[in-house]
PDB file of N, CA and C in Angstrom:
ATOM      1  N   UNK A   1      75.484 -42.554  -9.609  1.00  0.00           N
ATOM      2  CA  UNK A   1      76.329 -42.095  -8.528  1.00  0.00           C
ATOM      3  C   UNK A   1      75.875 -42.773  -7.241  1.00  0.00           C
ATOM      4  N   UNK A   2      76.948 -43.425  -6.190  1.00  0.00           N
ATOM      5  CA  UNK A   2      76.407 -44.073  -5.135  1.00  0.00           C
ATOM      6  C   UNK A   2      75.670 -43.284  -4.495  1.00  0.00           C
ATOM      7  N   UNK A   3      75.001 -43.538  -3.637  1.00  0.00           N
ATOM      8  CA  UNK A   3      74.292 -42.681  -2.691  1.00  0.00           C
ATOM      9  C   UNK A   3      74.145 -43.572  -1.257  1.00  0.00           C
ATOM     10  N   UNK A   4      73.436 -42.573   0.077  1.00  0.00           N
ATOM     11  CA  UNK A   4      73.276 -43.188   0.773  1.00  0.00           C
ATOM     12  C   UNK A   4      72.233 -42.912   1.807  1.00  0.00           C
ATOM     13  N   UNK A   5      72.229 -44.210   2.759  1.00  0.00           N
ATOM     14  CA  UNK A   5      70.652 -43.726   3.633  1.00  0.00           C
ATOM     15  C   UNK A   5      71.865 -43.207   4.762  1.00  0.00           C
ATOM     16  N   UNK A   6      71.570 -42.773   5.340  1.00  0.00           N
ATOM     17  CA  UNK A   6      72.077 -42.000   7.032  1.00  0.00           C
ATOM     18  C   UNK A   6      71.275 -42.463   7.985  1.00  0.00           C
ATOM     19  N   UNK A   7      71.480 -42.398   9.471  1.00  0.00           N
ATOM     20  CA  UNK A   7      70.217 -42.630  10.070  1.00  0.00           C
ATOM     21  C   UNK A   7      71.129 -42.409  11.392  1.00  0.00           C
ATOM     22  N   UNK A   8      70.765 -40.873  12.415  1.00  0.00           N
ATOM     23  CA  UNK A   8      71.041 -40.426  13.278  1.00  0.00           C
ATOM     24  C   UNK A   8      70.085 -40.861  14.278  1.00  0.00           C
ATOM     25  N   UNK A   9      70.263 -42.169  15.268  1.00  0.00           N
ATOM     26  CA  UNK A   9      69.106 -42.762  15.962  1.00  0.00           C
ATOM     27  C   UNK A   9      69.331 -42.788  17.374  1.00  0.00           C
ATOM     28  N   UNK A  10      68.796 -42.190  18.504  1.00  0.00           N
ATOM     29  CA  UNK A  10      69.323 -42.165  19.684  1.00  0.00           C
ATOM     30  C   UNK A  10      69.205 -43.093  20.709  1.00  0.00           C
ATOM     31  N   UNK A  11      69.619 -43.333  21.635  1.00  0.00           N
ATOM     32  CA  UNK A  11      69.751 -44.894  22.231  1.00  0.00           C
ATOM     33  C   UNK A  11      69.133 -44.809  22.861  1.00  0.00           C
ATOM     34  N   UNK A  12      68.208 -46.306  22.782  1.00  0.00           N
ATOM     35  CA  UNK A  12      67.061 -46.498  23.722  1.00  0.00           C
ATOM     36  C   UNK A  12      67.424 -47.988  24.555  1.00  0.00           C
ATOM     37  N   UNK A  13      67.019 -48.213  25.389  1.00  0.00           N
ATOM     38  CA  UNK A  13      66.506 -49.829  25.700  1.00  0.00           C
ATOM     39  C   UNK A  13      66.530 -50.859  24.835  1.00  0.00           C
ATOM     40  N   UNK A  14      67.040 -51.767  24.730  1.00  0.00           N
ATOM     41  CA  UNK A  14      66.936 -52.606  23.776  1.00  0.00           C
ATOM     42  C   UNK A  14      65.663 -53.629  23.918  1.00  0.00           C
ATOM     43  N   UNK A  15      64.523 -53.598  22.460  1.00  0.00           N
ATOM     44  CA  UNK A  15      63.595 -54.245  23.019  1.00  0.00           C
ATOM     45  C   UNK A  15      63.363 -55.379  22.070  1.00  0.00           C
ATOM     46  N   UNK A  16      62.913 -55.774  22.117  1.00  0.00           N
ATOM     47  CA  UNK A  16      62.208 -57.250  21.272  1.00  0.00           C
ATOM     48  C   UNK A  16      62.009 -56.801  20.004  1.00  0.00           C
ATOM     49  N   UNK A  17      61.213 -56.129  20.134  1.00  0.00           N
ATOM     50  CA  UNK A  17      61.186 -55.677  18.456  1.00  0.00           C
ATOM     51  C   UNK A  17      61.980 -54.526  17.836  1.00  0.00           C
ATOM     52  N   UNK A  18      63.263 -54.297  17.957  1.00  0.00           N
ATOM     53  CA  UNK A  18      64.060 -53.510  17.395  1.00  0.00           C
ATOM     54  C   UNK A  18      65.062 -54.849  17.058  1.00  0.00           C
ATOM     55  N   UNK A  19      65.159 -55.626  18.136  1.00  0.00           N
ATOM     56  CA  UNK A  19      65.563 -57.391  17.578  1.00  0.00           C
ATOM     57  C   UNK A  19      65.200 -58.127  16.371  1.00  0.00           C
ATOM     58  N   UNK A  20      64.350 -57.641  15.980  1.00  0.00           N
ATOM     59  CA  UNK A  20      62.960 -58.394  14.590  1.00  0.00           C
ATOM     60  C   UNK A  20      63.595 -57.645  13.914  1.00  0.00           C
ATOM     61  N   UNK A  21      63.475 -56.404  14.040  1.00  0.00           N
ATOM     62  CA  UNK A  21      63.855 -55.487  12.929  1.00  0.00           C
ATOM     63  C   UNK A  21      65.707 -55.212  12.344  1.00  0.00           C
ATOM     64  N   UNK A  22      66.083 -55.769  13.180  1.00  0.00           N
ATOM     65  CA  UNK A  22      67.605 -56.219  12.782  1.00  0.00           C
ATOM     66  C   UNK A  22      67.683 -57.197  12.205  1.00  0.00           C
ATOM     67  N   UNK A  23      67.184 -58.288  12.738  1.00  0.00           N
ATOM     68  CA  UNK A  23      67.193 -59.752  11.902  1.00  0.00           C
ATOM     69  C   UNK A  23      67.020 -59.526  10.691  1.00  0.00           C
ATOM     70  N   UNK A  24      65.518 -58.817  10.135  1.00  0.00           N
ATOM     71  CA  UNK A  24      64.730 -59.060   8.969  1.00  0.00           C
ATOM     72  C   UNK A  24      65.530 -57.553   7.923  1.00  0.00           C
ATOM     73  N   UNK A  25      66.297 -56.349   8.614  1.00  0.00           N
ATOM     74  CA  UNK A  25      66.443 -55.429   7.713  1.00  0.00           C
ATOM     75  C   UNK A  25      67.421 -55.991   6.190  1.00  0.00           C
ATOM     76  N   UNK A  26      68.659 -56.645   6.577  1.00  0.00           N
ATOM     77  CA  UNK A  26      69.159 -57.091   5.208  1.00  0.00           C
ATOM     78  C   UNK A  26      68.558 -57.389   4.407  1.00  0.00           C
ATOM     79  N   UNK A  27      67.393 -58.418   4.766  1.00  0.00           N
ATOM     80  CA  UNK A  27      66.824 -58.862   3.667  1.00  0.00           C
ATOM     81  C   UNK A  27      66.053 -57.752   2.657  1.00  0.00           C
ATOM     82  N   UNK A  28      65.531 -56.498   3.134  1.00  0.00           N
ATOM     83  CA  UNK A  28      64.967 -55.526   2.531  1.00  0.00           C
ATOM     84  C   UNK A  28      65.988 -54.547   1.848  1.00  0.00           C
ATOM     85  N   UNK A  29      67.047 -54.717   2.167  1.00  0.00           N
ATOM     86  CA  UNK A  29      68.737 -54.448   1.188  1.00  0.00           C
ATOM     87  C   UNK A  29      68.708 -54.518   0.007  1.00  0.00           C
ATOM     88  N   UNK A  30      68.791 -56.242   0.287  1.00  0.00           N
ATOM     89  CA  UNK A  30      69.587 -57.005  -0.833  1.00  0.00           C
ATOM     90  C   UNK A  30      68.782 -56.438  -2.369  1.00  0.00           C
ATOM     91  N   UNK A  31      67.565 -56.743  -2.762  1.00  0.00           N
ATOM     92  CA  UNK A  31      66.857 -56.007  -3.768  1.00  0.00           C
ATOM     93  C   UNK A  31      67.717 -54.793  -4.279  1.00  0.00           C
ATOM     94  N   UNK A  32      68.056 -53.984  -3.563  1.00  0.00           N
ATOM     95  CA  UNK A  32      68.430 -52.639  -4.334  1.00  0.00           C
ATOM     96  C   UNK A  32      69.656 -52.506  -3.946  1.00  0.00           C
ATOM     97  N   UNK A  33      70.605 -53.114  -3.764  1.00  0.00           N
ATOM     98  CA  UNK A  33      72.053 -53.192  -3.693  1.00  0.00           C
ATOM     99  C   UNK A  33      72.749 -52.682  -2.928  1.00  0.00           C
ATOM    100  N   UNK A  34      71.704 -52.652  -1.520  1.00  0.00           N
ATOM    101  CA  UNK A  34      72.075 -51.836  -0.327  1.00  0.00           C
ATOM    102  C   UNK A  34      72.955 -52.391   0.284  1.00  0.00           C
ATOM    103  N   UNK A  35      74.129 -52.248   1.103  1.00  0.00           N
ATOM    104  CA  UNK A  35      74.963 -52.469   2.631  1.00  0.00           C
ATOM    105  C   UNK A  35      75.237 -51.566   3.359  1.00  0.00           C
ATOM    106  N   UNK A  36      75.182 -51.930   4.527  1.00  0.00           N
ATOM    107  CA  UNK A  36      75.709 -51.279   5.688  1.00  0.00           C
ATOM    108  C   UNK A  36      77.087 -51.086   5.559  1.00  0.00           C
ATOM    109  N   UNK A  37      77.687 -49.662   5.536  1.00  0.00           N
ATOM    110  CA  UNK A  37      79.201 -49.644   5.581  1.00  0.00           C
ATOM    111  C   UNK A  37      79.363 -49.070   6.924  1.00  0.00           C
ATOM    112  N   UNK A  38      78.385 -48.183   7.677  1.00  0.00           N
ATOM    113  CA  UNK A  38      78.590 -47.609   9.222  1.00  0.00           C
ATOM    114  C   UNK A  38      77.319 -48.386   9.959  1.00  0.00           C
ATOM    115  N   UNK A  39      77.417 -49.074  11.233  1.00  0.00           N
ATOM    116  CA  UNK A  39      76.353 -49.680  11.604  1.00  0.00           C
ATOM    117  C   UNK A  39      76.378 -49.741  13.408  1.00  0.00           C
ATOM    118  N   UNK A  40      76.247 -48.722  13.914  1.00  0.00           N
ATOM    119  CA  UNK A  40      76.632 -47.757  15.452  1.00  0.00           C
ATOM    120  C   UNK A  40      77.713 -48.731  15.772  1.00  0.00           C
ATOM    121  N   UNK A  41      78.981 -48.193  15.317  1.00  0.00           N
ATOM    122  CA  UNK A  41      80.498 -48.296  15.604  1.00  0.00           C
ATOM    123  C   UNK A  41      80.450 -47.150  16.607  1.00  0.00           C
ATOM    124  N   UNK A  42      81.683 -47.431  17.222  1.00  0.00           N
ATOM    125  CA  UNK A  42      82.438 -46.188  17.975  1.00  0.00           C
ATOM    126  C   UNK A  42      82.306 -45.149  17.439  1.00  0.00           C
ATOM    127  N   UNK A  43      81.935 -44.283  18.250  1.00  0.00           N
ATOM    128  CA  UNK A  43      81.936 -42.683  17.765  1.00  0.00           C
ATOM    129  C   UNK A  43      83.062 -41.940  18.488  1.00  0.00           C
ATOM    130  N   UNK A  44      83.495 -41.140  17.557  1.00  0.00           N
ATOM    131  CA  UNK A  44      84.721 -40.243  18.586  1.00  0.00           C
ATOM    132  C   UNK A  44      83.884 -38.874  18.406  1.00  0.00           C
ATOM    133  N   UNK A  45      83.359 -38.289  18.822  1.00  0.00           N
ATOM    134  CA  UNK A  45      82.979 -36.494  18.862  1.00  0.00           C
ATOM    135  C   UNK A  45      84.005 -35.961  18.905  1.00  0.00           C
ATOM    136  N   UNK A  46      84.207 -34.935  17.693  1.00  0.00           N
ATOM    137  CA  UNK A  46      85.321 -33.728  18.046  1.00  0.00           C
ATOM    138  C   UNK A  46      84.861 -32.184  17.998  1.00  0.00           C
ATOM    139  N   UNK A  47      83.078 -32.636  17.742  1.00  0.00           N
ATOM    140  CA  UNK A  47      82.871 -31.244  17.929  1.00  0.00           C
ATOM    141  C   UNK A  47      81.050 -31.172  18.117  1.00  0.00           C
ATOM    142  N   UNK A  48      80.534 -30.386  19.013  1.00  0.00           N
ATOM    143  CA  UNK A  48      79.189 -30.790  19.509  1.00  0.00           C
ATOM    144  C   UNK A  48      78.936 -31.651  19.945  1.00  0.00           C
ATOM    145  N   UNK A  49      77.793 -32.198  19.905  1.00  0.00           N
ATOM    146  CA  UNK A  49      77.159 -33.490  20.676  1.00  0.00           C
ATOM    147  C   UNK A  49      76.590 -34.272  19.561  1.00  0.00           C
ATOM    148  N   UNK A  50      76.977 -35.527  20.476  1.00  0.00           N
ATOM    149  CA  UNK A  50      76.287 -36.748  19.410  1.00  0.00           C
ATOM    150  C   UNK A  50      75.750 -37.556  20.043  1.00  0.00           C
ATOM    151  N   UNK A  51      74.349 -37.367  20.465  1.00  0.00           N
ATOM    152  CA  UNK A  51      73.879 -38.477  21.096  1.00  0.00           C
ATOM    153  C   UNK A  51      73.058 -39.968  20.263  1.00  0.00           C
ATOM    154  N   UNK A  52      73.837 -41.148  20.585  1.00  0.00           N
ATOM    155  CA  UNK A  52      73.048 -41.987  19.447  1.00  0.00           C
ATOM    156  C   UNK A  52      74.219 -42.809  19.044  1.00  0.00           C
ATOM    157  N   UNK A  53      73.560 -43.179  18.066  1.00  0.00           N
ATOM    158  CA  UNK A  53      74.703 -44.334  16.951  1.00  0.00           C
ATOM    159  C   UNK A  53      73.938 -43.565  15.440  1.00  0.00           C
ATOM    160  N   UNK A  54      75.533 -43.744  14.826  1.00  0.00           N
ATOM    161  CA  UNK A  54      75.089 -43.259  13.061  1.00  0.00           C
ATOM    162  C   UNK A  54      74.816 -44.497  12.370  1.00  0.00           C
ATOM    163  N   UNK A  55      73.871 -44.893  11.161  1.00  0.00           N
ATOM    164  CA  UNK A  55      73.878 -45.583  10.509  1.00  0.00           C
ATOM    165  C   UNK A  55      74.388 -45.655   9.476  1.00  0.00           C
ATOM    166  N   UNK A  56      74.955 -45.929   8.259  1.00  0.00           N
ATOM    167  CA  UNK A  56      75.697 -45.443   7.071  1.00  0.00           C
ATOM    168  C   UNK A  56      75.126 -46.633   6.057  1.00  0.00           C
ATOM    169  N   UNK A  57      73.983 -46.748   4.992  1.00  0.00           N
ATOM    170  CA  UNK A  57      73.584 -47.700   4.154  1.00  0.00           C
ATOM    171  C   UNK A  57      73.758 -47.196   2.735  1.00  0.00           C
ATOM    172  N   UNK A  58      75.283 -48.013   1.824  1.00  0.00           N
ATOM    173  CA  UNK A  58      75.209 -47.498   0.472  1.00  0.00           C
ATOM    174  C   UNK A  58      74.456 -48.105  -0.505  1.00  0.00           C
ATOM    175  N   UNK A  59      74.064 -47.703  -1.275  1.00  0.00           N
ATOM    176  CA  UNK A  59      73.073 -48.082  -2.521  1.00  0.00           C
ATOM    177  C   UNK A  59      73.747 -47.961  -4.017  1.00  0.00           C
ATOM    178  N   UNK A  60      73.454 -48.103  -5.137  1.00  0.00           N
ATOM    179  CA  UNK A  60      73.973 -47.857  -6.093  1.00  0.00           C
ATOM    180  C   UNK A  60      73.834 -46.251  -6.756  1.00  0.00           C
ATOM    181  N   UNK A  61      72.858 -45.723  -6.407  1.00  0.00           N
ATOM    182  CA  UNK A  61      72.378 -44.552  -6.754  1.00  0.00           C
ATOM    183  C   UNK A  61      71.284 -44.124  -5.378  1.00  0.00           C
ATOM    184  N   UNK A  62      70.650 -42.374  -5.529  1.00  0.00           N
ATOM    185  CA  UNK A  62      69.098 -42.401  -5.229  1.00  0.00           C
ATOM    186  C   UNK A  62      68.388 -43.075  -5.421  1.00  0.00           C
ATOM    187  N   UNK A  63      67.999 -43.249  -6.540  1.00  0.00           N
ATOM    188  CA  UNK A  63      66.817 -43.994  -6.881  1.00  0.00           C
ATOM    189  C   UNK A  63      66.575 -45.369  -6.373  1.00  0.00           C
ATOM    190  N   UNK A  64      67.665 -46.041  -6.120  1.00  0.00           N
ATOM    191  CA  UNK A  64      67.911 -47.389  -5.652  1.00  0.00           C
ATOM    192  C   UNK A  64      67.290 -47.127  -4.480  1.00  0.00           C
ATOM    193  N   UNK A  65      67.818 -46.102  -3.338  1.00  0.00           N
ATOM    194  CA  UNK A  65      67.756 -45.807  -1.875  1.00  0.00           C
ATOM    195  C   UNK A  65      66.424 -45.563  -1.788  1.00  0.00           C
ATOM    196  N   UNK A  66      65.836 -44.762  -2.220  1.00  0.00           N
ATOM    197  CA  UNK A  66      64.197 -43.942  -2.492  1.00  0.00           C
ATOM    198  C   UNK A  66      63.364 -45.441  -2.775  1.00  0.00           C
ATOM    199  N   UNK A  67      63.776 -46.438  -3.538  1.00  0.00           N
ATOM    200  CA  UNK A  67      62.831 -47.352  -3.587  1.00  0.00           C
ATOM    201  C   UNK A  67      63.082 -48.788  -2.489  1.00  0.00           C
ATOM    202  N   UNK A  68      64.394 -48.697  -2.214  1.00  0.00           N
ATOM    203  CA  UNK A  68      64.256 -49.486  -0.317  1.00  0.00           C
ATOM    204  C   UNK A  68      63.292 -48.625   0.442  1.00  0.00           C
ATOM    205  N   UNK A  69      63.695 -47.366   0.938  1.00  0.00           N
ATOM    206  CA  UNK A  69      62.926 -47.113   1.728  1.00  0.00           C
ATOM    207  C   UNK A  69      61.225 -47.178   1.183  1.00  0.00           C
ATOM    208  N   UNK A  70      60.711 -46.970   0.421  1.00  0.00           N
ATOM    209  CA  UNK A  70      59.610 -46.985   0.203  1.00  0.00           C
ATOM    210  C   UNK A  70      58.829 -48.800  -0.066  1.00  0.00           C
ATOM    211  N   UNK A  71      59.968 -49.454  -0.336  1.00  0.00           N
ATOM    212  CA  UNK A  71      59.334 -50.692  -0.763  1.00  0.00           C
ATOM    213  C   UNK A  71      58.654 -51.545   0.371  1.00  0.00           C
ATOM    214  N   UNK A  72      57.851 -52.100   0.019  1.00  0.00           N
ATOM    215  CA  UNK A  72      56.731 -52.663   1.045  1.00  0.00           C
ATOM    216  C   UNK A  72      57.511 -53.154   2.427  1.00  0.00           C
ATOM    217  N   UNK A  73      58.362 -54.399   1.529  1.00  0.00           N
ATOM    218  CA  UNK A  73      59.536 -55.219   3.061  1.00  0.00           C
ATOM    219  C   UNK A  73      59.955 -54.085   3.837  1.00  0.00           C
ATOM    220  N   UNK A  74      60.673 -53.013   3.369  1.00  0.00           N
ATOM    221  CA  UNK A  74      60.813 -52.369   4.273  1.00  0.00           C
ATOM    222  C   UNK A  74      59.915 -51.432   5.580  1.00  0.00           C
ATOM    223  N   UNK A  75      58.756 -51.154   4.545  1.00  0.00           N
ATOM    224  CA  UNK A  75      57.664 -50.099   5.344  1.00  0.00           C
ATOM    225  C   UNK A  75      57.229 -51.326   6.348  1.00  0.00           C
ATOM    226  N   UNK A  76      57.271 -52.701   5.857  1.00  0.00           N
ATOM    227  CA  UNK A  76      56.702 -53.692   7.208  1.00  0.00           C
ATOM    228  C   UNK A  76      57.286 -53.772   8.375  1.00  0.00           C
ATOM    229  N   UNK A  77      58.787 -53.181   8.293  1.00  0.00           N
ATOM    230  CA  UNK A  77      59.543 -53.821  10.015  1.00  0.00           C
ATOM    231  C   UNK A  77      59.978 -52.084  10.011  1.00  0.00           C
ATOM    232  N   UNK A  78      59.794 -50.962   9.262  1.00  0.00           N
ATOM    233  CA  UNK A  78      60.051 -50.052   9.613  1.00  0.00           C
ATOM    234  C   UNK A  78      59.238 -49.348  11.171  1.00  0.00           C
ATOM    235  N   UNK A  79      58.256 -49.968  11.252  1.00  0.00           N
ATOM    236  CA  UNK A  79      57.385 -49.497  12.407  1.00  0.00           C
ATOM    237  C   UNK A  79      58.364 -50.079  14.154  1.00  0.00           C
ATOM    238  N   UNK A  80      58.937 -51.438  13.315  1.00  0.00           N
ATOM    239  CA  UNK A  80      59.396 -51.820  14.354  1.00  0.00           C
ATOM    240  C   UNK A  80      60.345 -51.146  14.964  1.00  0.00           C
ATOM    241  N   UNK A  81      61.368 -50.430  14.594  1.00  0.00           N
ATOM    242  CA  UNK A  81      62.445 -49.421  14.956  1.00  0.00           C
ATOM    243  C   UNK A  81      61.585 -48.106  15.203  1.00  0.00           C
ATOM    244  N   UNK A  82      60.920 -47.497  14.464  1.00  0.00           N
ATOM    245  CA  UNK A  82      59.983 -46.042  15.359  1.00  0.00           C
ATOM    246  C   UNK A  82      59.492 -46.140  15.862  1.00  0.00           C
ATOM    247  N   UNK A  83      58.984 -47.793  16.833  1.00  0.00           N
ATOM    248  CA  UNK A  83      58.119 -46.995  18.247  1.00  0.00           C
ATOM    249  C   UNK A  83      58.933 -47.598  19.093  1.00  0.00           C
ATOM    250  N   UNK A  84      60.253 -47.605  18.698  1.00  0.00           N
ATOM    251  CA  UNK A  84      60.906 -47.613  20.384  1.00  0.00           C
ATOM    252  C   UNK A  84      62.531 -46.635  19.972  1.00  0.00           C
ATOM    253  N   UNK A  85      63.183 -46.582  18.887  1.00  0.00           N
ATOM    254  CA  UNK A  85      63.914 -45.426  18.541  1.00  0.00           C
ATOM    255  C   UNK A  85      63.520 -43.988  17.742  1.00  0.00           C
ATOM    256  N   UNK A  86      64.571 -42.958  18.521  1.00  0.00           N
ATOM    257  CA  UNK A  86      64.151 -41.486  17.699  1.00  0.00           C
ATOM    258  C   UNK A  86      65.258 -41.109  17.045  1.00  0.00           C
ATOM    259  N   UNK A  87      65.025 -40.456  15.661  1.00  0.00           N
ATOM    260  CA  UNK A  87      66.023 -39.655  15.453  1.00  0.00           C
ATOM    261  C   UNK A  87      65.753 -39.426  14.175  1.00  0.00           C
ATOM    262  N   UNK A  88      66.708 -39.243  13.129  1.00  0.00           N
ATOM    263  CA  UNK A  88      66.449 -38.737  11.892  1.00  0.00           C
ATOM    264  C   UNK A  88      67.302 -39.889  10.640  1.00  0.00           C
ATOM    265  N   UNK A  89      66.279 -39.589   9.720  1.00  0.00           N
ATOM    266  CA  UNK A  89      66.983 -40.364   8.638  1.00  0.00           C
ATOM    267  C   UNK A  89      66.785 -39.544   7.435  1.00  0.00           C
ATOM    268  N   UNK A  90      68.051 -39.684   6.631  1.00  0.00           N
ATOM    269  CA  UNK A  90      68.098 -38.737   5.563  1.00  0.00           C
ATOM    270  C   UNK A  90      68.734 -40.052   4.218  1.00  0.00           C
ATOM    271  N   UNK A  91      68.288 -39.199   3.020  1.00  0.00           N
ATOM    272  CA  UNK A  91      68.736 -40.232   1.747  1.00  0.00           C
ATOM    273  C   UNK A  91      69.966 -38.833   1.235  1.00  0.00           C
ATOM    274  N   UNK A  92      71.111 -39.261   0.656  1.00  0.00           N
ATOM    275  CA  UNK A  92      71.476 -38.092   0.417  1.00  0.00           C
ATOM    276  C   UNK A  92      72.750 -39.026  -1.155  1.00  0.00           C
ATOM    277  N   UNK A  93      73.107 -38.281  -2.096  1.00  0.00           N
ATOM    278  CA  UNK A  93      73.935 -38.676  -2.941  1.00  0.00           C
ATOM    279  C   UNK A  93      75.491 -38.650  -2.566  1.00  0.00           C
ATOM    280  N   UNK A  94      76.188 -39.630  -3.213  1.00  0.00           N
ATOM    281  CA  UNK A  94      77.527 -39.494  -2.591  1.00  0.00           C
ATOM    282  C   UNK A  94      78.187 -38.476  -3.200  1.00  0.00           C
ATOM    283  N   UNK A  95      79.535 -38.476  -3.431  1.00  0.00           N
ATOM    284  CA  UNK A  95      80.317 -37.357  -4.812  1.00  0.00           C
ATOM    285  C   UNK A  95      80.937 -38.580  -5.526  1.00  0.00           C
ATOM    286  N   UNK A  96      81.256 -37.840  -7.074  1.00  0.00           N
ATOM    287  CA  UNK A  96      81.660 -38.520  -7.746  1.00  0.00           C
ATOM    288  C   UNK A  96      83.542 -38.928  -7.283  1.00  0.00           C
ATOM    289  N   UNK A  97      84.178 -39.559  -8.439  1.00  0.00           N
ATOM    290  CA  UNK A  97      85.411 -40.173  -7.627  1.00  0.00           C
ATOM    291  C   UNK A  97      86.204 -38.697  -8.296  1.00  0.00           C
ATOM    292  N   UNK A  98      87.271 -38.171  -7.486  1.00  0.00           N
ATOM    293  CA  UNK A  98      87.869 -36.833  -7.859  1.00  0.00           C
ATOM    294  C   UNK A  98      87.099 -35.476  -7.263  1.00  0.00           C
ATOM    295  N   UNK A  99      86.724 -35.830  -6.164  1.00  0.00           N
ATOM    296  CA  UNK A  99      85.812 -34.835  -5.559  1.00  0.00           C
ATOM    297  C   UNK A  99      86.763 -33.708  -5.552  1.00  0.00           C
ATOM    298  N   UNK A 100      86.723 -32.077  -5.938  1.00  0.00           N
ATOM    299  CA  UNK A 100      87.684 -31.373  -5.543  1.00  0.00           C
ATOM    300  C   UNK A 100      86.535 -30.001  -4.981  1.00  0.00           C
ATOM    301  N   UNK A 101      86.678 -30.000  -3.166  1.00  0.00           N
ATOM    302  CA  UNK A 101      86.139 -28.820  -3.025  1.00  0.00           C
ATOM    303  C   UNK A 101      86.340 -27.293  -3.373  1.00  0.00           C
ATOM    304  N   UNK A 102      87.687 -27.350  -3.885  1.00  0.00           N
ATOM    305  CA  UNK A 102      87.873 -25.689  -4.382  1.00  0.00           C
ATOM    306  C   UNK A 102      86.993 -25.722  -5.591  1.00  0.00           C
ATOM    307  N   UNK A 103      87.088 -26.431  -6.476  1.00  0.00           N
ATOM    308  CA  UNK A 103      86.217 -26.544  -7.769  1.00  0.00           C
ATOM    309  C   UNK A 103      84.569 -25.987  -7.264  1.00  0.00           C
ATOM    310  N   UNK A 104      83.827 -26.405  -6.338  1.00  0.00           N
ATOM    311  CA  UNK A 104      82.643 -26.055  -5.455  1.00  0.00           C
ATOM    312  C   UNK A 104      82.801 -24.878  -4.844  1.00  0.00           C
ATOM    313  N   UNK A 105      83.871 -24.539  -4.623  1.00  0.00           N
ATOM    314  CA  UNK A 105      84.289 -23.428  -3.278  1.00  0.00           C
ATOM    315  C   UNK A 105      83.729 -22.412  -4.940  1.00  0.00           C
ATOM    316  N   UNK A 106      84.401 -22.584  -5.851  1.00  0.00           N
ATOM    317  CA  UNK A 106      84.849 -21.450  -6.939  1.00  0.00           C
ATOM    318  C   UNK A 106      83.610 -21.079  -7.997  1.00  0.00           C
ATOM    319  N   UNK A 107      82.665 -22.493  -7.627  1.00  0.00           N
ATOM    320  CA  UNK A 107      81.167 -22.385  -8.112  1.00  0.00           C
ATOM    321  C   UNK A 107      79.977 -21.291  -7.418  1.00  0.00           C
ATOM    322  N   UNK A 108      80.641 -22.053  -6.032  1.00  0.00           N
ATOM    323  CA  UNK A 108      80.129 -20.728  -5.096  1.00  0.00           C
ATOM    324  C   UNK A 108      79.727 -19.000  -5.430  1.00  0.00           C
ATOM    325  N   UNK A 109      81.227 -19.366  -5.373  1.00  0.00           N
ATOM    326  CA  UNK A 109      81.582 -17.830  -5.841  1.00  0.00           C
ATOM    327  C   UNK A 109      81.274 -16.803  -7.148  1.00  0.00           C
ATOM    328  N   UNK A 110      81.017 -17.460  -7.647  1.00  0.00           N
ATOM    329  CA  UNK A 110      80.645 -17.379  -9.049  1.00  0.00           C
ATOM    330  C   UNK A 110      78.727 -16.916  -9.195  1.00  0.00           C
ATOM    331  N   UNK A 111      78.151 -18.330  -8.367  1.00  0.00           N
ATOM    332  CA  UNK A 111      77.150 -17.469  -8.097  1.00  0.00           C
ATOM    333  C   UNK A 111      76.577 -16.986  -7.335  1.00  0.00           C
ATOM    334  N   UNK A 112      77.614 -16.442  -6.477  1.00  0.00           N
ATOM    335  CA  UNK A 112      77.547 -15.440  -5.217  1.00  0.00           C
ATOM    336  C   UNK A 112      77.668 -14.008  -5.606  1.00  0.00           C
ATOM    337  N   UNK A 113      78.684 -13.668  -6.679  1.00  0.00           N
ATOM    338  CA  UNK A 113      78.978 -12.374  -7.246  1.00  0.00           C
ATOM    339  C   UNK A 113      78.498 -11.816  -8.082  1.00  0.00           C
ATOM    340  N   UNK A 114      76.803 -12.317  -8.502  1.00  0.00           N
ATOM    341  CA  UNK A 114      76.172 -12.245  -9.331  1.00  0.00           C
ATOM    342  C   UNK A 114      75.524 -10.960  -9.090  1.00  0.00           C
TER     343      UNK A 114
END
């Protein structure tokens, strides 16, 4: 199942080495079949606050994602983006194709009325 990295990062200064770390991130991708499908595009807010740019990186699965982030290339230029951006990054699975939330809504419920 695809999955993906997220990465809620708030805007800083643009510095030299968040520059390095753009150049060099694809290359720590390509290995596990990563792309960027959201990469701080326009944001429209329609509800709360969003301070930042979203990142959106799909993978073929978790496991794919879990071993970019952990793999060496990456842990090397990862320093370069945390000491000058903040925010959060999450790995999370996609849904399969035919997603139907009542089907979930009705799982819910089920073991809610237990």
């Amino acid at each position: 199942m695809t999955a993906y990295a997220l990465a809620h990062l708030r805007k800083a200064p643009v510095h030299a080495e968040v520059l390095t770390y753009l150049e060099r991130i694809d290359a720590t991708l390509a290995p596990f079949g990563g792309r960027f499908i959201v990469h701080g595009g326009a944001i429209d807010v329609l509800e709360g606050d969003w301070p930042g740019d979203v990142i959106v990186i799909e993978f073929p699965d978790l496991q794919q994602a879990r071993s970019w982030y952990q793999s060496s290339d990456y842990q090397e230029i990862k320093p370069l983006r945390t000491r000058h951006l903040t925010g959060e990054v999450i790995l999370v699975d996609g849904v399969e194709s035919g997603q139907d939330s009542s089907q979930l809504a009705a799982a819910i419920r089920r073991a809610t009325d237990r």
